[in-house]
PDB file of N, CA and C in Angstrom:
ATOM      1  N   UNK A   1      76.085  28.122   4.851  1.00  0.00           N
ATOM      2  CA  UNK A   1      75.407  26.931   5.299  1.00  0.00           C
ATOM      3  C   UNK A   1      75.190  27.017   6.808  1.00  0.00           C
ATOM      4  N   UNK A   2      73.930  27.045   7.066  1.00  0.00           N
ATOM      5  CA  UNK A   2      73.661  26.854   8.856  1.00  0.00           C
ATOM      6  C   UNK A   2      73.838  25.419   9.199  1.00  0.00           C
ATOM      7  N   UNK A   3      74.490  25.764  10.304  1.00  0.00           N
ATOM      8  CA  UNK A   3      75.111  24.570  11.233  1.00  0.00           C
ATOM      9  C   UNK A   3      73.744  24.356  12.564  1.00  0.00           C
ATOM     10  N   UNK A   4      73.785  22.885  12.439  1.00  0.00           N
ATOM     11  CA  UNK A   4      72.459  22.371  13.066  1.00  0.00           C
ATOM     12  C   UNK A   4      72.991  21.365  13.897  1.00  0.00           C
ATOM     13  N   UNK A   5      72.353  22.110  14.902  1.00  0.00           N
ATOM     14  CA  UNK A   5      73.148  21.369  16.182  1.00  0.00           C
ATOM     15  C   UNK A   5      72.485  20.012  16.645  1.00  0.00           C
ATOM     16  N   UNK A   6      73.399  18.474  17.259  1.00  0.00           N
ATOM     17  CA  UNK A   6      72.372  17.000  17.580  1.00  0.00           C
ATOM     18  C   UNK A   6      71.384  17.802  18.769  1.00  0.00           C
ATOM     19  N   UNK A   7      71.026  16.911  18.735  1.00  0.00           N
ATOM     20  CA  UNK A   7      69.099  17.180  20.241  1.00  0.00           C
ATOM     21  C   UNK A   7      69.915  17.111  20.753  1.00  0.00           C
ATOM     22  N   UNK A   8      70.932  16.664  21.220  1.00  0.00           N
ATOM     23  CA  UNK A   8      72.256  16.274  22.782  1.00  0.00           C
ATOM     24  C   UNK A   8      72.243  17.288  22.892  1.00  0.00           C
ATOM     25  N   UNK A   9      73.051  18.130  21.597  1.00  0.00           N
ATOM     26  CA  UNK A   9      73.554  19.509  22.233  1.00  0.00           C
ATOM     27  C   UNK A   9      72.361  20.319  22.099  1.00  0.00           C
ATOM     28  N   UNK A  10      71.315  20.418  21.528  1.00  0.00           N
ATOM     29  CA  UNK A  10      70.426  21.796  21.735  1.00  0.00           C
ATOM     30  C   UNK A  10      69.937  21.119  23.564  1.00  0.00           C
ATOM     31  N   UNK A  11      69.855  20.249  24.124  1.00  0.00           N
ATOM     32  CA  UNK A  11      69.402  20.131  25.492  1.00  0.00           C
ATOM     33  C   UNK A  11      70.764  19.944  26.517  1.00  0.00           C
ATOM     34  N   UNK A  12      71.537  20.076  26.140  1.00  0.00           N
ATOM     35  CA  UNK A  12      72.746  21.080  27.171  1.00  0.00           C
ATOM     36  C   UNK A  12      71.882  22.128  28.167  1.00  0.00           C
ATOM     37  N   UNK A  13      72.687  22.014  29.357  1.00  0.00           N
ATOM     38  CA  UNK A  13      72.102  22.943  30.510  1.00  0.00           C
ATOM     39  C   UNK A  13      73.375  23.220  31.039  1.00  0.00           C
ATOM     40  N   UNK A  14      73.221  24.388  32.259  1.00  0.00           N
ATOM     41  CA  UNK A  14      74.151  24.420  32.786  1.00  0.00           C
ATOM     42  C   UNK A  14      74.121  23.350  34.045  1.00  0.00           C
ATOM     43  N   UNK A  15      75.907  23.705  34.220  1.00  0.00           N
ATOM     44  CA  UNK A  15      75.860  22.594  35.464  1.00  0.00           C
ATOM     45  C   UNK A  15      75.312  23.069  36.376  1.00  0.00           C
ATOM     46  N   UNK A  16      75.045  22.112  37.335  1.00  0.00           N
ATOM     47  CA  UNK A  16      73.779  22.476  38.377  1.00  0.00           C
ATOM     48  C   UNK A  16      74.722  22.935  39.342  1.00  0.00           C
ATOM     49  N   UNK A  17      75.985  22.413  39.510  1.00  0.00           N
ATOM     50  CA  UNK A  17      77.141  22.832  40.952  1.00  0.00           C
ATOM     51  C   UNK A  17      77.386  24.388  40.421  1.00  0.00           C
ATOM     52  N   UNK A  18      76.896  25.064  39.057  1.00  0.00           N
ATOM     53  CA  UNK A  18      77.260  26.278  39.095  1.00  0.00           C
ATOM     54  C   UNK A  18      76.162  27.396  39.603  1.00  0.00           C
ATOM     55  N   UNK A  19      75.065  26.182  39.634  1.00  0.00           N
ATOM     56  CA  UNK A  19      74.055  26.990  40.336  1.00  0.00           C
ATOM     57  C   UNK A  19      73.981  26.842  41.860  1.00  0.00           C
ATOM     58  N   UNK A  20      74.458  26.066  42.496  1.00  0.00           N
ATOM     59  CA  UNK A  20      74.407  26.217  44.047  1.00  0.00           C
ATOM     60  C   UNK A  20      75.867  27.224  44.118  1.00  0.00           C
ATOM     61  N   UNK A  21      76.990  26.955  43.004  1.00  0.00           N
ATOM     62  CA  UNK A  21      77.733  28.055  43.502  1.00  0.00           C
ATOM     63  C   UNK A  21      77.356  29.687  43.962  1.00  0.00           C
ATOM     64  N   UNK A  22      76.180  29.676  42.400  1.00  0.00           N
ATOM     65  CA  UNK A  22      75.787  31.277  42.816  1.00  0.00           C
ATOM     66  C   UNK A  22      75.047  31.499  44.172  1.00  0.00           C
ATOM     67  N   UNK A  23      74.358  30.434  44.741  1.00  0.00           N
ATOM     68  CA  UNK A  23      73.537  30.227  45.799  1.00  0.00           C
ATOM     69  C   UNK A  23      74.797  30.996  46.879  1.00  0.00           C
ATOM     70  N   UNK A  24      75.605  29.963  46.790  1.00  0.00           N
ATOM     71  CA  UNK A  24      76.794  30.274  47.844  1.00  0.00           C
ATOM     72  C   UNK A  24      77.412  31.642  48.049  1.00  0.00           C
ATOM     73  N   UNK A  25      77.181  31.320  47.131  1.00  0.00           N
ATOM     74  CA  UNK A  25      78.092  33.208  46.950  1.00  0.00           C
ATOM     75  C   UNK A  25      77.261  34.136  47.446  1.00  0.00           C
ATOM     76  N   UNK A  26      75.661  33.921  46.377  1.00  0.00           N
ATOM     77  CA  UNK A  26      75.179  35.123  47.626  1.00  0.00           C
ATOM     78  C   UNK A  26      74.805  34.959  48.951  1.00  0.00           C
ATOM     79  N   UNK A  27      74.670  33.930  49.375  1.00  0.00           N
ATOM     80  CA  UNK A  27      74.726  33.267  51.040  1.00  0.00           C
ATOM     81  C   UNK A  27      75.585  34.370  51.216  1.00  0.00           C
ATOM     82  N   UNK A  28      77.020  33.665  51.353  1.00  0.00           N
ATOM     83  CA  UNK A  28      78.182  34.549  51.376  1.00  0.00           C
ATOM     84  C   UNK A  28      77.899  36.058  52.004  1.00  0.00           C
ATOM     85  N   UNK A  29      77.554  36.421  50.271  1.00  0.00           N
ATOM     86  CA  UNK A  29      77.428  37.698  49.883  1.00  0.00           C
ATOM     87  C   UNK A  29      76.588  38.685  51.079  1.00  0.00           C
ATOM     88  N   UNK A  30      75.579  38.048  51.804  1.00  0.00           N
ATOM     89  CA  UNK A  30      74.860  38.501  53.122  1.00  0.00           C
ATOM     90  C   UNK A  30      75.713  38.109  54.372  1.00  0.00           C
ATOM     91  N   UNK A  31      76.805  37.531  54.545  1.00  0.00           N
ATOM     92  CA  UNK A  31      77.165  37.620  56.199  1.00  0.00           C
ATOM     93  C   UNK A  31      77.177  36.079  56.285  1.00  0.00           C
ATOM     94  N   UNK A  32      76.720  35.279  55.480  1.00  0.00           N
ATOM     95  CA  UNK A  32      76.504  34.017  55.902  1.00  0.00           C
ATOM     96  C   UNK A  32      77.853  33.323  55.942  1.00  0.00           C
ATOM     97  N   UNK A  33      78.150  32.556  56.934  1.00  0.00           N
ATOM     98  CA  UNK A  33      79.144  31.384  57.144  1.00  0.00           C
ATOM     99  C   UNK A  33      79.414  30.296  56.140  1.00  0.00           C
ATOM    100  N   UNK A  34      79.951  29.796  54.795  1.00  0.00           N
ATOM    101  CA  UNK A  34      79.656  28.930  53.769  1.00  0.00           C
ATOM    102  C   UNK A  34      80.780  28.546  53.238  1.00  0.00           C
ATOM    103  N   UNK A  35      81.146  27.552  53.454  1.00  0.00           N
ATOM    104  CA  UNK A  35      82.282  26.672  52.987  1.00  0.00           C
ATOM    105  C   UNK A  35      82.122  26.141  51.802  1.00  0.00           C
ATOM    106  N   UNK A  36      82.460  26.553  50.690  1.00  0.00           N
ATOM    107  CA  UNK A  36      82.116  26.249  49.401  1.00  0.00           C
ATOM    108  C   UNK A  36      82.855  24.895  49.142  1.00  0.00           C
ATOM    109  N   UNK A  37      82.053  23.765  48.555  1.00  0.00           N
ATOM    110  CA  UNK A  37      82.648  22.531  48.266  1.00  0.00           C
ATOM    111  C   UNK A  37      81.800  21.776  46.918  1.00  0.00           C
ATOM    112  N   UNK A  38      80.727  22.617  46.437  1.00  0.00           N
ATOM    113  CA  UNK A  38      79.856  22.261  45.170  1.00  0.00           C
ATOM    114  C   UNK A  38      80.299  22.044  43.826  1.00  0.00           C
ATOM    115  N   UNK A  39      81.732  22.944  43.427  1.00  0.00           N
ATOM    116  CA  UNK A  39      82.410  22.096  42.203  1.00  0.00           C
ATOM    117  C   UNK A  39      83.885  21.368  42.246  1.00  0.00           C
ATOM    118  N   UNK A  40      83.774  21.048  43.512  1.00  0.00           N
ATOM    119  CA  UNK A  40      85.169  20.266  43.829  1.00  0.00           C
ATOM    120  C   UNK A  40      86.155  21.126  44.072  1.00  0.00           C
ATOM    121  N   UNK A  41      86.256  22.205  43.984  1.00  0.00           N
ATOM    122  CA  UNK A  41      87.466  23.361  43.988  1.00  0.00           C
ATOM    123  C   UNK A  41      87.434  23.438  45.615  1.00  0.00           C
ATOM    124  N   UNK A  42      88.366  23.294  46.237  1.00  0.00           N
ATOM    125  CA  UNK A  42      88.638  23.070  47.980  1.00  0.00           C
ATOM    126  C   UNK A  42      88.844  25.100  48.557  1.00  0.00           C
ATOM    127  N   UNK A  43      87.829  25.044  49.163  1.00  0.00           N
ATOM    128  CA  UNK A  43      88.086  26.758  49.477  1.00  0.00           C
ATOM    129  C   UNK A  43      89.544  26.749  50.789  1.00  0.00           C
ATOM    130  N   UNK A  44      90.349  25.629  50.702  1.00  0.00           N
ATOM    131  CA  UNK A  44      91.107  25.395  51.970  1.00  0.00           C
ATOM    132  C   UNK A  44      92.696  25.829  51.157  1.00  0.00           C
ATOM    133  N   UNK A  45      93.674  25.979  51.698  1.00  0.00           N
ATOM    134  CA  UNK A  45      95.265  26.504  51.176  1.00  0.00           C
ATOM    135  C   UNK A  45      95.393  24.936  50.821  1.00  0.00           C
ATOM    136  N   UNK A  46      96.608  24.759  49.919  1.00  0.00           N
ATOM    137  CA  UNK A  46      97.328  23.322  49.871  1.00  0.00           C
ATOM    138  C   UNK A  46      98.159  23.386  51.241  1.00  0.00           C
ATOM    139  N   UNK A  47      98.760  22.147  51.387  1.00  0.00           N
ATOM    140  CA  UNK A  47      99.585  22.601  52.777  1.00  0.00           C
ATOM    141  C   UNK A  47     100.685  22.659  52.468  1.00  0.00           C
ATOM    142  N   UNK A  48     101.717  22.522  53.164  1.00  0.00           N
ATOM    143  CA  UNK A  48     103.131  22.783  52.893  1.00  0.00           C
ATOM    144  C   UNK A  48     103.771  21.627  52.577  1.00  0.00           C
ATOM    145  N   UNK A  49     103.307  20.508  52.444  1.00  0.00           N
ATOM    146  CA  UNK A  49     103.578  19.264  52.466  1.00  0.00           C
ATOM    147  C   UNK A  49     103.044  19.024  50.882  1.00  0.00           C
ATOM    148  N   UNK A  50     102.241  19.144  50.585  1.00  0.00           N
ATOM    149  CA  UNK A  50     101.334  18.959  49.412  1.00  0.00           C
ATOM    150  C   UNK A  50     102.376  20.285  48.032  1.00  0.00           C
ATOM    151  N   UNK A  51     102.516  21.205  48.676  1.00  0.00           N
ATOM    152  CA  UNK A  51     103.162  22.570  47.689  1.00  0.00           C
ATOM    153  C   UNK A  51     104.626  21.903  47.400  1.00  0.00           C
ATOM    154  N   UNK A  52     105.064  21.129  48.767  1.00  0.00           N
ATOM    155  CA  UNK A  52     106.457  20.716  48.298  1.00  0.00           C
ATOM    156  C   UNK A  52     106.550  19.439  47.675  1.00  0.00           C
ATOM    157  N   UNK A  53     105.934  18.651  47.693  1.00  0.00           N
ATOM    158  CA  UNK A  53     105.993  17.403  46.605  1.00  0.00           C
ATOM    159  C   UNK A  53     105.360  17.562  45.654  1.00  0.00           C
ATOM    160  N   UNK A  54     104.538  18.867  45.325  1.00  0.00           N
ATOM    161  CA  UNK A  54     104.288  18.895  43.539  1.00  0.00           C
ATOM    162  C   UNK A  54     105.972  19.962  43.484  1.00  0.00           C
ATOM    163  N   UNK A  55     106.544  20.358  44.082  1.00  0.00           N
ATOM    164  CA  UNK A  55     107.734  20.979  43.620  1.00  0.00           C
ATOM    165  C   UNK A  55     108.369  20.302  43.070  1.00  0.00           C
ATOM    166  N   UNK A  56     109.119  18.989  44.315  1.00  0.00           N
ATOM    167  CA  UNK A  56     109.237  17.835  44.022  1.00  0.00           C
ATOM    168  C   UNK A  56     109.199  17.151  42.759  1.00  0.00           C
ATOM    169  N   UNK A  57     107.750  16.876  42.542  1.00  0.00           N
ATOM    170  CA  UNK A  57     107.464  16.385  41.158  1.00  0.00           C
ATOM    171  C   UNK A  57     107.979  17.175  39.844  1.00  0.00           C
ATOM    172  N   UNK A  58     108.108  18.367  40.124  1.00  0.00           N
ATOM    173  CA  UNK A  58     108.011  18.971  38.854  1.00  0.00           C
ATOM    174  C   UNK A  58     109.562  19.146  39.103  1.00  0.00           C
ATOM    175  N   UNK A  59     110.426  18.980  39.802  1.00  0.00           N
ATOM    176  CA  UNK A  59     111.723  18.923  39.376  1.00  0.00           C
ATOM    177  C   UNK A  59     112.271  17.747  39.187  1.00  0.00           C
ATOM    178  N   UNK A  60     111.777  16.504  39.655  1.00  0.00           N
ATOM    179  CA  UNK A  60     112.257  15.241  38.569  1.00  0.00           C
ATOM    180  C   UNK A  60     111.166  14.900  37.141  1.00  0.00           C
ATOM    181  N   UNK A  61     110.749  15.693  36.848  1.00  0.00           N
ATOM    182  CA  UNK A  61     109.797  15.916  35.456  1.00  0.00           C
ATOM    183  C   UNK A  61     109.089  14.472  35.630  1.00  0.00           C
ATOM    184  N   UNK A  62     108.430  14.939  36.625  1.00  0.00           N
ATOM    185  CA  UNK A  62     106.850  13.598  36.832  1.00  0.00           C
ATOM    186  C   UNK A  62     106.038  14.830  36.594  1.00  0.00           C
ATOM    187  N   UNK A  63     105.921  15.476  35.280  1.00  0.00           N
ATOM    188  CA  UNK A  63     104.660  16.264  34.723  1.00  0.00           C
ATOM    189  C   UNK A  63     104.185  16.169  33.586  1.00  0.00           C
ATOM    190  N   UNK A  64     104.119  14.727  33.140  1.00  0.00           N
ATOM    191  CA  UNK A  64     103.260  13.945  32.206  1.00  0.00           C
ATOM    192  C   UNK A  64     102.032  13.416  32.861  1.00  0.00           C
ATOM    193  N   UNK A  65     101.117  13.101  31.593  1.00  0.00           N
ATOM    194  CA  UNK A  65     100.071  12.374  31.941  1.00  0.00           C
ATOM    195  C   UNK A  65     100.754  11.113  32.974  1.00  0.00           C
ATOM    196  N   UNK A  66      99.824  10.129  33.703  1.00  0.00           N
ATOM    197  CA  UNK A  66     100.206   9.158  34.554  1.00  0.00           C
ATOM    198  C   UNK A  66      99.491   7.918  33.862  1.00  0.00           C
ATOM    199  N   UNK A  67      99.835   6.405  33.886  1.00  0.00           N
ATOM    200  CA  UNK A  67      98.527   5.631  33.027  1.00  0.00           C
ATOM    201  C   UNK A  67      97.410   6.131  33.581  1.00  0.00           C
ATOM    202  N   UNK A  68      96.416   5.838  32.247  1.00  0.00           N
ATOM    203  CA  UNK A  68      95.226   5.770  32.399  1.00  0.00           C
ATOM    204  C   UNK A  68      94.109   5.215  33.955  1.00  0.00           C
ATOM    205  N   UNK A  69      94.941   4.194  34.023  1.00  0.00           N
ATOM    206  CA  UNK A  69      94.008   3.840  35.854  1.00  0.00           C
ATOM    207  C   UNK A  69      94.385   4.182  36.714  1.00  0.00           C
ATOM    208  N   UNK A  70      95.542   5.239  36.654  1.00  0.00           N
ATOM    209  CA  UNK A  70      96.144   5.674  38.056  1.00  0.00           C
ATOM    210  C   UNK A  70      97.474   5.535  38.053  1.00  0.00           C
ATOM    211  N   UNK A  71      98.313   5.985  38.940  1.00  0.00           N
ATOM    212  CA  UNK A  71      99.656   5.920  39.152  1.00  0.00           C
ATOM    213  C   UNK A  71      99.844   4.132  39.992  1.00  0.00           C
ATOM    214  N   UNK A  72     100.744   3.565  39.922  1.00  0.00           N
ATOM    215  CA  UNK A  72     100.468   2.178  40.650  1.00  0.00           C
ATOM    216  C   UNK A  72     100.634   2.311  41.987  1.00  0.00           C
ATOM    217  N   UNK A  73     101.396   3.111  42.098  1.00  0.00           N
ATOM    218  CA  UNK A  73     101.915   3.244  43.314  1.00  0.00           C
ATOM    219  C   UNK A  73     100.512   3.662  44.394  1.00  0.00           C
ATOM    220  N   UNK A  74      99.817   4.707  43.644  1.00  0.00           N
ATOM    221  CA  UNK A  74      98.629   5.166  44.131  1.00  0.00           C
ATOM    222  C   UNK A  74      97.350   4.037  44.627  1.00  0.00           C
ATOM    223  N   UNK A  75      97.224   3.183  43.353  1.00  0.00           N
ATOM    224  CA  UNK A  75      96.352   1.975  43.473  1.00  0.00           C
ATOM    225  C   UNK A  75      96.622   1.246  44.593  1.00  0.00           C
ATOM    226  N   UNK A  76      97.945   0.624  45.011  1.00  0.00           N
ATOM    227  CA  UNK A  76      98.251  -0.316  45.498  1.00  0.00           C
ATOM    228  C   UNK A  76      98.108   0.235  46.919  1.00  0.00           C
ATOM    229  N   UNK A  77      98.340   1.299  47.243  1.00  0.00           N
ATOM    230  CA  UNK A  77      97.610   2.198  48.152  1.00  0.00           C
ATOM    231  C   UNK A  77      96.396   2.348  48.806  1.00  0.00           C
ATOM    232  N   UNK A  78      95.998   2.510  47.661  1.00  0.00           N
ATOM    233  CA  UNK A  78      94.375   2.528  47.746  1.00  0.00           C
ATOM    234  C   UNK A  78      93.724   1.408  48.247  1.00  0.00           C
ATOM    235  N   UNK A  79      94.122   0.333  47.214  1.00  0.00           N
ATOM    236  CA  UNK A  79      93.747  -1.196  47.262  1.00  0.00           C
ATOM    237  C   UNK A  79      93.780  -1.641  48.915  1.00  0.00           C
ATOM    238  N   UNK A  80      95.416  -1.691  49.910  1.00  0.00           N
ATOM    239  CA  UNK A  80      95.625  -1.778  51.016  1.00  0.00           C
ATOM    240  C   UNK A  80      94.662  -0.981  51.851  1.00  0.00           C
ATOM    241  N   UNK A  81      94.432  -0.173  51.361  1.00  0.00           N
ATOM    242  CA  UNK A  81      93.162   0.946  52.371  1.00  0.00           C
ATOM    243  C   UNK A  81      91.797   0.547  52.538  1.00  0.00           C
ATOM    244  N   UNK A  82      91.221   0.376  51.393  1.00  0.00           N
ATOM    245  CA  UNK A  82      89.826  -0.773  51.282  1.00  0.00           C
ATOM    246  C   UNK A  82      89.893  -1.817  51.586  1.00  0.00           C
ATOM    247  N   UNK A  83      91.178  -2.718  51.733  1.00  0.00           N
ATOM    248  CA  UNK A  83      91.212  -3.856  52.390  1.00  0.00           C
ATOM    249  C   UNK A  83      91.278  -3.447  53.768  1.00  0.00           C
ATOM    250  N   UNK A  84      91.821  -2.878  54.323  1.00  0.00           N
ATOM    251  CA  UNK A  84      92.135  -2.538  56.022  1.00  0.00           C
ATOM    252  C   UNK A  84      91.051  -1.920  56.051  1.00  0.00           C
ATOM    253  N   UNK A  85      90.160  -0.865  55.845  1.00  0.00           N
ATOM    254  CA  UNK A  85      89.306  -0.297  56.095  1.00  0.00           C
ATOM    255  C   UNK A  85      88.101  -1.036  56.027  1.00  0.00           C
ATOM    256  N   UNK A  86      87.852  -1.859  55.153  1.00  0.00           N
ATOM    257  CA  UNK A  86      85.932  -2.739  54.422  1.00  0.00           C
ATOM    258  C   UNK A  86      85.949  -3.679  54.570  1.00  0.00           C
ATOM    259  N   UNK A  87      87.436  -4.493  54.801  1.00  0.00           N
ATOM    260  CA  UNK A  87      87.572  -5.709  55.089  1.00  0.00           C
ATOM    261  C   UNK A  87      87.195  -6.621  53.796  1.00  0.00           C
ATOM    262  N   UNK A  88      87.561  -5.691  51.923  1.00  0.00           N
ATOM    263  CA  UNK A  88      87.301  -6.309  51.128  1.00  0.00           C
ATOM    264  C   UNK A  88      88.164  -6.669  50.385  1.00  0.00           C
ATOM    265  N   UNK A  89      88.751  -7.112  49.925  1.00  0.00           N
ATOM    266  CA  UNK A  89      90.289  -7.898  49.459  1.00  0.00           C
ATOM    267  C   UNK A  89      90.389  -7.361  48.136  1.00  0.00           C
ATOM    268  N   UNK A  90      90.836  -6.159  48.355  1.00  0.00           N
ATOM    269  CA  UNK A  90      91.100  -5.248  46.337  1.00  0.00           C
ATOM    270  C   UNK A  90      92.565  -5.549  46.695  1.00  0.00           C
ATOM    271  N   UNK A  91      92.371  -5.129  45.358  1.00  0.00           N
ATOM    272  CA  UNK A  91      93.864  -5.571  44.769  1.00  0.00           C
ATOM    273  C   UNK A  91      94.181  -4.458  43.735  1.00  0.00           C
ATOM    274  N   UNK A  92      95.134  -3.983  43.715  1.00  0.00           N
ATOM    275  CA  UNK A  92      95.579  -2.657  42.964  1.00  0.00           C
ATOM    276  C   UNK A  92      95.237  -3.092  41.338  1.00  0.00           C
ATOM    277  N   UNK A  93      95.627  -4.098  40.844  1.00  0.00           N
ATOM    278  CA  UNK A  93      94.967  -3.922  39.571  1.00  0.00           C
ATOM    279  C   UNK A  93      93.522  -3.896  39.431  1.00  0.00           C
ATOM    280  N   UNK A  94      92.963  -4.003  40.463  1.00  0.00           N
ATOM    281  CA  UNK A  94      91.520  -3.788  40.521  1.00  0.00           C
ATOM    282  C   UNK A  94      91.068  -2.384  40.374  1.00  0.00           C
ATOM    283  N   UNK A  95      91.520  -1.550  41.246  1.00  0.00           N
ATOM    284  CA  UNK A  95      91.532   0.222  41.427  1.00  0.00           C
ATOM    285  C   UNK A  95      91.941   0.493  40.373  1.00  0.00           C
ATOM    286  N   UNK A  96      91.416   1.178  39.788  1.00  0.00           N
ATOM    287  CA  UNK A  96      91.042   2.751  38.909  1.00  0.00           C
ATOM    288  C   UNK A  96      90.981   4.148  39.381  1.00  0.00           C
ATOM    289  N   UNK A  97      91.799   5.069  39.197  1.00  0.00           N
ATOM    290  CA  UNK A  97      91.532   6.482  39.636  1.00  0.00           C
ATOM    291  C   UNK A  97      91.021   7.623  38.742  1.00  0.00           C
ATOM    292  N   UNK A  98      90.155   8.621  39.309  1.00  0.00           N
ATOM    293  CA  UNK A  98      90.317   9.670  38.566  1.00  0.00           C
ATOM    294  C   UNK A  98      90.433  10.950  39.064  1.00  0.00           C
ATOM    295  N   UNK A  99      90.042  12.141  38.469  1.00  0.00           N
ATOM    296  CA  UNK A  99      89.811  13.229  38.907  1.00  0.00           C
ATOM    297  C   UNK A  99      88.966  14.115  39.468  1.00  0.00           C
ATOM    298  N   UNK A 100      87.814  12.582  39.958  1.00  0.00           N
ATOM    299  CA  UNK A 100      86.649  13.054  40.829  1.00  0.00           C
ATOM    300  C   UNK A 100      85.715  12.025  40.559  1.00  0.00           C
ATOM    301  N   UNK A 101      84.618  12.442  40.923  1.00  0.00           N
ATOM    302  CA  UNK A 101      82.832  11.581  41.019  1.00  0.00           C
ATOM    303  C   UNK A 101      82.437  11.484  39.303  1.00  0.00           C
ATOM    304  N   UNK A 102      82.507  12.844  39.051  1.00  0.00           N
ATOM    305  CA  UNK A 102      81.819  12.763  37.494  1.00  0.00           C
ATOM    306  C   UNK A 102      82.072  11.638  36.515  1.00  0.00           C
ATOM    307  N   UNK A 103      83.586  11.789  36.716  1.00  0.00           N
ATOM    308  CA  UNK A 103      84.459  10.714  35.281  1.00  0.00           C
ATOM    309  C   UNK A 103      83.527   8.995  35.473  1.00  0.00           C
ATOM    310  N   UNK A 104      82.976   9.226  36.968  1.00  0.00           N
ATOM    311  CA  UNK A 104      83.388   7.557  37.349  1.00  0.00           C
ATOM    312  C   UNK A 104      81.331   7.567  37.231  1.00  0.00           C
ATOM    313  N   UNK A 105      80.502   8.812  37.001  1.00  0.00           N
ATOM    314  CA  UNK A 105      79.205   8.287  37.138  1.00  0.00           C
ATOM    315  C   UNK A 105      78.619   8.731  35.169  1.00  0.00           C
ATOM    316  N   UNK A 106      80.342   8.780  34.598  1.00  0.00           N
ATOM    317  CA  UNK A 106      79.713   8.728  33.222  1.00  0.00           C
ATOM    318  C   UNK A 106      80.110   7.308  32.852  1.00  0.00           C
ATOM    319  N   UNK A 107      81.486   6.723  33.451  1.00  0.00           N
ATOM    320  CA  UNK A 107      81.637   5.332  33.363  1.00  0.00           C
ATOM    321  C   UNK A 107      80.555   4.594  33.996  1.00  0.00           C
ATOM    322  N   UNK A 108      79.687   4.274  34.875  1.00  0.00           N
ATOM    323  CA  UNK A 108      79.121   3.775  35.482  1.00  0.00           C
ATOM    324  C   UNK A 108      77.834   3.938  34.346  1.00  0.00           C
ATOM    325  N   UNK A 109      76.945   4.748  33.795  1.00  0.00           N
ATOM    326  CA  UNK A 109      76.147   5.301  32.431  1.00  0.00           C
ATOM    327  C   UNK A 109      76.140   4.366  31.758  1.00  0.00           C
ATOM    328  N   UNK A 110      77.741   4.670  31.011  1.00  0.00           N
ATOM    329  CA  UNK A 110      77.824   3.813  29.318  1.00  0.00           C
ATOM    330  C   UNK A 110      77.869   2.350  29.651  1.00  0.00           C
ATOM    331  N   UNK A 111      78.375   2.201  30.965  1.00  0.00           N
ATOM    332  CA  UNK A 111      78.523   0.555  31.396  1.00  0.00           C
ATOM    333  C   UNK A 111      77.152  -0.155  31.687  1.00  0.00           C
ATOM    334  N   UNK A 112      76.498   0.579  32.045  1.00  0.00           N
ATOM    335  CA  UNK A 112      74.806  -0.275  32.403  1.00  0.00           C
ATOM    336  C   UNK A 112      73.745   0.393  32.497  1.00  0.00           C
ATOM    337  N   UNK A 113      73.569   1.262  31.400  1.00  0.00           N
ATOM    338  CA  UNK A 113      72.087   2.248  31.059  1.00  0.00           C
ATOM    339  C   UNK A 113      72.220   2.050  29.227  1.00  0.00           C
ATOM    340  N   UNK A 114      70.986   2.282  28.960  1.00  0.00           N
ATOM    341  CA  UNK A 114      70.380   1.698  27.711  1.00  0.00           C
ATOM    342  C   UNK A 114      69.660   3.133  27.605  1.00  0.00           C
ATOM    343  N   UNK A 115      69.293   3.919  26.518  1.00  0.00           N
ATOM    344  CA  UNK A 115      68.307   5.043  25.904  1.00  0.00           C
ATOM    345  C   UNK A 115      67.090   4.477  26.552  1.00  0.00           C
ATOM    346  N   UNK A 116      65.961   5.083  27.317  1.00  0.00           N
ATOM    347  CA  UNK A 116      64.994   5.414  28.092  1.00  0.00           C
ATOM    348  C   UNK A 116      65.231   4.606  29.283  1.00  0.00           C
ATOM    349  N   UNK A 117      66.283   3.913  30.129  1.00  0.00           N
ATOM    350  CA  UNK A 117      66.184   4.198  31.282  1.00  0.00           C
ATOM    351  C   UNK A 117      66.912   5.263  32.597  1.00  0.00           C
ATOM    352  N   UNK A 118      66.218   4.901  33.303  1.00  0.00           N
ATOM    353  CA  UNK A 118      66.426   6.256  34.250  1.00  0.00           C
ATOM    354  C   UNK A 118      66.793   5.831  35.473  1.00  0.00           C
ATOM    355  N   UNK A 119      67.478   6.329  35.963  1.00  0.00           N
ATOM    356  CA  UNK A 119      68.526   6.248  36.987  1.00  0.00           C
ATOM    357  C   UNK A 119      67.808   7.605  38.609  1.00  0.00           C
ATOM    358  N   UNK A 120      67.227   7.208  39.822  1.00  0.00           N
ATOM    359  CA  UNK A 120      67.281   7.960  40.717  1.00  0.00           C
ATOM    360  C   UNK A 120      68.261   8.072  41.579  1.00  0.00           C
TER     361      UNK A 120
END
């Protein structure tokens, strides 16, 4: 039996940050100066500060998932930062975290786009 793929998946592309990567690279690849920052991967070391509190973490076994909106501790953080910084009064149960831009512009999609409109 042939397997027939939805229109979603036959119009799959690649990601586009893998195409400025190759850009980069061959930049690169000629002499060029290029700080790669196109799929979020940091071309910079962790620091020594950062290497020792995931040590840290992983020796009091904080290496589970965290809730879903973030660590609280993180939010409430956050929240104080946008308030001191924007002068806008968040509040940690307000903040949501994730693991970048993407997660938060497919939430932003399903939350207020409808089939044929379009987004610039």
């Amino acid at each position: 039996m042939a397997v027939t793929l939805s229109a979603f998946a036959r119009n799959l592309n690649v990601e586009t940050a893998f195409t400025v990567l190759a850009v980069a690279r061959t930049l690169k690849s000629r002499g060029k100066d290029v700080v790669e920052l196109e799929i979020g991967d940091s071309p910079f070391e962790s620091t020594a500060s950062a290497k020792a509190a995931g040590e840290r973490a992983i020796r009091e076994n904080q290496s589970h998932y965290c809730p879903s909106p973030g660590l609280p501790l993180f939010r409430e953080a956050a929240a104080k930062f946008v308030s001191a910084e924007f002068g806008i009064p968040a509040r940690a149960e307000n903040v949501v975290v994730g693991p970048g831009a993407k997660i938060f512009e497919q939430f932003f999609c399903e939350a207020f786009l409808n089939p044929g409109d379009g987004v610039l």
